[in-house]
Protein backbone atom coordinates (compact mmCIF):
# COMPACT_ATOMS: atom_id res chain seq x y z
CA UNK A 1 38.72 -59.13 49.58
CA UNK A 2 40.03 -55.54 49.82
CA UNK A 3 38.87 -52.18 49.13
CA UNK A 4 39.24 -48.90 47.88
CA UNK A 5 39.12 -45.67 49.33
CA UNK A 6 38.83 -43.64 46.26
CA UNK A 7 39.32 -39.30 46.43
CA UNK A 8 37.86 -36.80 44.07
CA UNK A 9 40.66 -34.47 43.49
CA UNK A 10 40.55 -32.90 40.27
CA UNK A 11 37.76 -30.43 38.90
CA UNK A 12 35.08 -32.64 35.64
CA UNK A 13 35.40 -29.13 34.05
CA UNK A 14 35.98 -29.41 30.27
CA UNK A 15 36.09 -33.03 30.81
CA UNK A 16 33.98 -35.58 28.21
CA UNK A 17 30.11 -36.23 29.24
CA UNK A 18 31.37 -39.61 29.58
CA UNK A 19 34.24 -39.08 32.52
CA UNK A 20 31.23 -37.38 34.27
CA UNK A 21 29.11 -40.31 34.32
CA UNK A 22 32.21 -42.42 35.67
CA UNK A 23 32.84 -39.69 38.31
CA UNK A 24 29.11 -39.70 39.16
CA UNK A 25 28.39 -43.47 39.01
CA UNK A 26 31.56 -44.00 41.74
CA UNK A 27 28.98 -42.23 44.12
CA UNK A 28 31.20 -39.19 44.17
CA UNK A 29 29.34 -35.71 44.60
CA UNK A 30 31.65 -33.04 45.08
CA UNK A 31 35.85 -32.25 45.01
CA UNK A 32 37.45 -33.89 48.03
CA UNK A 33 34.35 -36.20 48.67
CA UNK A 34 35.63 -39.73 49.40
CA UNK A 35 33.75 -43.54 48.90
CA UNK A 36 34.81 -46.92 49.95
CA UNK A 37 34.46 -49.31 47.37
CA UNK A 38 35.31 -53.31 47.00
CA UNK A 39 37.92 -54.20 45.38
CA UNK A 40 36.42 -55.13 41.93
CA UNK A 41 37.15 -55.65 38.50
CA UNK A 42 34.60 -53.18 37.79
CA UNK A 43 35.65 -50.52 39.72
CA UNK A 44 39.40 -50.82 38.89
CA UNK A 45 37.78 -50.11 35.03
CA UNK A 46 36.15 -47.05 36.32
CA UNK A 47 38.93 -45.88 38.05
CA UNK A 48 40.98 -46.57 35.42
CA UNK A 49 39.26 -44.18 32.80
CA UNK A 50 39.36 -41.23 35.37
CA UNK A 51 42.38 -42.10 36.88
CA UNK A 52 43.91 -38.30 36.39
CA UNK A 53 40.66 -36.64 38.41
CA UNK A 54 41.36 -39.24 41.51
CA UNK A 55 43.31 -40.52 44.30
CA UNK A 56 43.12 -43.93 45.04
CA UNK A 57 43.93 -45.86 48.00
CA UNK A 58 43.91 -49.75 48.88
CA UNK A 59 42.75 -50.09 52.81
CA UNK A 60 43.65 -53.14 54.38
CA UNK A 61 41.00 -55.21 55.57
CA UNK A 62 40.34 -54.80 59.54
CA UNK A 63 37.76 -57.35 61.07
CA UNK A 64 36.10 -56.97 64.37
CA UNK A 65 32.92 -59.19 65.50
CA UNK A 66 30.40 -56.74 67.28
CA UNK A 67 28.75 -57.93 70.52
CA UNK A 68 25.27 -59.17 67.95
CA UNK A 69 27.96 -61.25 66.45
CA UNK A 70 28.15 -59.81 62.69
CA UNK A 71 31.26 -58.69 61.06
CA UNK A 72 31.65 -55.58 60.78
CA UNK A 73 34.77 -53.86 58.54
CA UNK A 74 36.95 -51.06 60.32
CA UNK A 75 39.09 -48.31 57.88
């Protein structure tokens, strides 16, 4: 499974109530804020709709086991 590092690049102003509440619901809070997101169907949907207002990039998958012996994900 891979993820998304996902960019808010573009300004929401004069944009549709509706691409805020996409823009809002990725966790994004401000211009240049970045979130890491799995690679979902659902999130390819959002990031679909405000595709213009983003940048998106895949990150490839880095595991390391940590000394307690979970996985942890590196990006």
């Amino acid at each position: 499974m891979g993820y998304l590092k996902i960019t808010w690049k573009k300004s929401c102003i004069g944009r549709s109530p509706r691409q805020r509440k996409v823009i809002q619901s990725l966790g994004l809070r401000r211009l240049n804020h970045s979130v890491i997101h799995s690679d979902s169907a659902t999130i390819r949907g959002m990031v679909e709709k405000v595709v213009h207002l983003l940048e998106v990039e895949e990150v490839i998958e880095e595991s390391e086991t940590t000394t307690s012996g979970k996985t942890r994900v590196k990006s």
